[in-house]
C-alpha atoms as a PDB file:
ATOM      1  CA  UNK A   1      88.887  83.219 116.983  1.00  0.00           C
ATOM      2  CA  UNK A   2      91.623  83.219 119.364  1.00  0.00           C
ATOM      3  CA  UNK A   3      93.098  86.278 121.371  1.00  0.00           C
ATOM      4  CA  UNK A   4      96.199  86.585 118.857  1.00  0.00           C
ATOM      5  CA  UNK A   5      94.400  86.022 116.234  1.00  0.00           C
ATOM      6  CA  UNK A   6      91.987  89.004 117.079  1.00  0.00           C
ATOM      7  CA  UNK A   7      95.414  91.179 117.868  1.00  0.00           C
ATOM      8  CA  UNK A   8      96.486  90.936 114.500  1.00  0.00           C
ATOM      9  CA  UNK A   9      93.498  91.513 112.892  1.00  0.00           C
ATOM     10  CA  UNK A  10      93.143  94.973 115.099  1.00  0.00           C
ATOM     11  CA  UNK A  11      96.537  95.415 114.040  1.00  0.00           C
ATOM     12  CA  UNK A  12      96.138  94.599 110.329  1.00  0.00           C
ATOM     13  CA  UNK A  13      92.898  97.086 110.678  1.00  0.00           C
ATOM     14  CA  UNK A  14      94.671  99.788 112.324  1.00  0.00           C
ATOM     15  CA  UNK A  15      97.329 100.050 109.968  1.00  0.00           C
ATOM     16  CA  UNK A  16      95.051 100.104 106.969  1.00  0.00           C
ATOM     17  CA  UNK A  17      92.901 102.973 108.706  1.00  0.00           C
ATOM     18  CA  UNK A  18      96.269 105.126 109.113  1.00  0.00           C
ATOM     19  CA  UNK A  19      97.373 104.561 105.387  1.00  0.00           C
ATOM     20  CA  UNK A  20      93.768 106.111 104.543  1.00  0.00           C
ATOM     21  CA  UNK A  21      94.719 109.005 106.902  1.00  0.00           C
ATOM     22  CA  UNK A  22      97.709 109.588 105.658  1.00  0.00           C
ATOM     23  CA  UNK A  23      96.364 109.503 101.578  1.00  0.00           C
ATOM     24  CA  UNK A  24      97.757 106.210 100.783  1.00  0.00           C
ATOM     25  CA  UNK A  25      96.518 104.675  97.500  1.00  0.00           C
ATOM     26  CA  UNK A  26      98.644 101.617  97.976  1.00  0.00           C
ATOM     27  CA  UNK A  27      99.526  99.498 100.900  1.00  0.00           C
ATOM     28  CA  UNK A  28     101.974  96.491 100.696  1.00  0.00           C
ATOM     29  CA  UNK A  29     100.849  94.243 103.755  1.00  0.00           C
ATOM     30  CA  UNK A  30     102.396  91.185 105.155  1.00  0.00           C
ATOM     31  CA  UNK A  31     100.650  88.402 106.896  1.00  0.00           C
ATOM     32  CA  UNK A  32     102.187  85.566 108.824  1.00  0.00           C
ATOM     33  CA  UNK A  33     101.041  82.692 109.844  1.00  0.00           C
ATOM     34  CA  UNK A  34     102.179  79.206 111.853  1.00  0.00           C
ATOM     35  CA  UNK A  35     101.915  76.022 110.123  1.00  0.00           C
ATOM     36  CA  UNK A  36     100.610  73.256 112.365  1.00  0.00           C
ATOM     37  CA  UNK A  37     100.190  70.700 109.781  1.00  0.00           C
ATOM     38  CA  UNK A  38     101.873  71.468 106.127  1.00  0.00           C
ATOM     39  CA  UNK A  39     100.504  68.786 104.354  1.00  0.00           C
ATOM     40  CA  UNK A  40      96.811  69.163 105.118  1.00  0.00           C
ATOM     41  CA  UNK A  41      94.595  71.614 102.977  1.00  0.00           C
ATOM     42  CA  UNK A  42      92.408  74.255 104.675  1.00  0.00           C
ATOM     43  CA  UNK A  43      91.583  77.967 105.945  1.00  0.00           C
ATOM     44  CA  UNK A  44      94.195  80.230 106.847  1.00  0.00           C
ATOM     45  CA  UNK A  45      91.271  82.095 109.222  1.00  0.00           C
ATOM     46  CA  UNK A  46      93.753  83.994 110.998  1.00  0.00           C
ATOM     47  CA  UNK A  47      94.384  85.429 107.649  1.00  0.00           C
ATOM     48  CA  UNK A  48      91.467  85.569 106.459  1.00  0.00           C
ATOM     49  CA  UNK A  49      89.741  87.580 109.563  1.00  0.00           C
ATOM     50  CA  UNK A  50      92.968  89.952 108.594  1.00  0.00           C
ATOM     51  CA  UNK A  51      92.751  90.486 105.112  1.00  0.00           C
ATOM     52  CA  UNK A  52      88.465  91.351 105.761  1.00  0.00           C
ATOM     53  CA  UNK A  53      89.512  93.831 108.251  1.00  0.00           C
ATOM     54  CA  UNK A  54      91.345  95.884 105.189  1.00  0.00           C
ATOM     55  CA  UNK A  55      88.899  95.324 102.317  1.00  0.00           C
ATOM     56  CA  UNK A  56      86.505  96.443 105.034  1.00  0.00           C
ATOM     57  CA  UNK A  57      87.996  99.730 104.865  1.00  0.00           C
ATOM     58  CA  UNK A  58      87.442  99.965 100.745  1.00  0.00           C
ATOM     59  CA  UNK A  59      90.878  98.159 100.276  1.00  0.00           C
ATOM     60  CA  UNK A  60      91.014  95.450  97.200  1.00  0.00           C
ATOM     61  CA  UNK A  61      93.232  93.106  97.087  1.00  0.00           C
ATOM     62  CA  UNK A  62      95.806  93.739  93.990  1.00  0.00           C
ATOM     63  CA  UNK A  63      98.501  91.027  93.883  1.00  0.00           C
ATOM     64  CA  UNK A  64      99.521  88.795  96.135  1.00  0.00           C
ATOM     65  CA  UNK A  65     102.942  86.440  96.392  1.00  0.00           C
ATOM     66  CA  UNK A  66     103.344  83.522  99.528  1.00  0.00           C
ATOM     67  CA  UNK A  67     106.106  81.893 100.545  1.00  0.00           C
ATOM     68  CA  UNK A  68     107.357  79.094 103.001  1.00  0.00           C
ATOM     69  CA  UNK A  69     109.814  78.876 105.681  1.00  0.00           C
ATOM     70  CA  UNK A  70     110.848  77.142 108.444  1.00  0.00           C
ATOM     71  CA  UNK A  71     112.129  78.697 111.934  1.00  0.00           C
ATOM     72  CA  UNK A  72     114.153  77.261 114.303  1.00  0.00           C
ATOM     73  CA  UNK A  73     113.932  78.331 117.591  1.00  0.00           C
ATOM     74  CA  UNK A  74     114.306  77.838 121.591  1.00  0.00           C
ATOM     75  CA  UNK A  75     110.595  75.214 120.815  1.00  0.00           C
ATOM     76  CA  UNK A  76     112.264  73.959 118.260  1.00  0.00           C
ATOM     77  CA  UNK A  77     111.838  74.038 114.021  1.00  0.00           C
ATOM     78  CA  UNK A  78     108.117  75.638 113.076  1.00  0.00           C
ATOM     79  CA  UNK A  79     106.987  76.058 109.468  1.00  0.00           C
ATOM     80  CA  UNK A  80     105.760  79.798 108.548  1.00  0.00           C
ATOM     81  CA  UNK A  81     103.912  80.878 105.852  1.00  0.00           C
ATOM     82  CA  UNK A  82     104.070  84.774 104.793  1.00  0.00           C
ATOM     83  CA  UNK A  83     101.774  86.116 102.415  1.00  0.00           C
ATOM     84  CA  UNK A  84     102.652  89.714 100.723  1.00  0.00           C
ATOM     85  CA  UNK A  85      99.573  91.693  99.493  1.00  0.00           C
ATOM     86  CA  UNK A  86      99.431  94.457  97.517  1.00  0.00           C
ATOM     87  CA  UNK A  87      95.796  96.283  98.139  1.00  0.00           C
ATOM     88  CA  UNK A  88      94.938  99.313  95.989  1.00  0.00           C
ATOM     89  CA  UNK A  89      92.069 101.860  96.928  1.00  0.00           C
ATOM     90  CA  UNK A  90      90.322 104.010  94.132  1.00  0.00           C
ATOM     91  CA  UNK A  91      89.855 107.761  94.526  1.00  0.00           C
ATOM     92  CA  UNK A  92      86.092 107.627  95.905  1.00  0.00           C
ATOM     93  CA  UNK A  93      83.357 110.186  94.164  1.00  0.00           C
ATOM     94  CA  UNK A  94      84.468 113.773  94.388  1.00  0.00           C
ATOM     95  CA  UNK A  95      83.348 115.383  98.069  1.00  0.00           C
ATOM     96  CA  UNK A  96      82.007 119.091  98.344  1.00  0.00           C
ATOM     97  CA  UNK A  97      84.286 121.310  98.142  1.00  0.00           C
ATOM     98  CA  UNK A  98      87.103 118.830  95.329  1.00  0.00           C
ATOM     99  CA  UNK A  99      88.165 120.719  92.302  1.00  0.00           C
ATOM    100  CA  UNK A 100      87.554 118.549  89.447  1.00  0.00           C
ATOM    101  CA  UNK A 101      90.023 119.704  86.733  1.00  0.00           C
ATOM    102  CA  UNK A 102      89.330 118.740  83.065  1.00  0.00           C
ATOM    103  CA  UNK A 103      92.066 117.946  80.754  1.00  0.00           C
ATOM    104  CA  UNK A 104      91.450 117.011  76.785  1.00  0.00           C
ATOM    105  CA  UNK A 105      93.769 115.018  74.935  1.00  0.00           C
ATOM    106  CA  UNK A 106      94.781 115.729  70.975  1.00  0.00           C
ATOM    107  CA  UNK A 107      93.739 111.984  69.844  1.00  0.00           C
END
């Protein structure tokens, strides 16, 4: 794995850690990624390395929606890929000291 590729997983790792810490249950996340060769078929592991980083944390992945682009640029046109993912967590097992409140339902 190469250097930027290890930035954005920190990155994509980081910002899943602060959306625990601040009591997110959802986090929309988007990925990026270069396309060096469009028509071939094969690993995004950029995005993949990314994507473990936040399930590692107890994040599942949800939904998900891609889309393709191209950029031009001062190098010239480059194809992109973004990826939007939805990851939800679940409210773990109640910790010492949770209230667990009842409520009953009439049906």
């Amino acid at each position: 794995m190469g250097l930027l590729n290890r930035a954005k997983e920190q990155s994509a790792l980081d910002q899943a850690k602060h959306a625990i810490e601040a009591g997110r249950h959802i986090l929309v996340f988007k990925f990026i990624e270069a396309h060096t060769n469009s028509i071939a078929t094969g690993a995004m592991t950029g995005i993949n390395d990314q994507m473990e980083a936040i399930e590692s944390l107890g994040w599942r992945l949800d939904k998900m929606s891609a889309c393709e682009g191209n950029v031009v640029g001062a190098l010239g046109r480059s194809e992109r890929v973004a990826i939007v993912c939805l990851y939800r967590r679940t409210p773990g097992p109640p910790q010492q000291g949770d209230e667990t409140i009842s409520v009953s339902r009439p049906y």
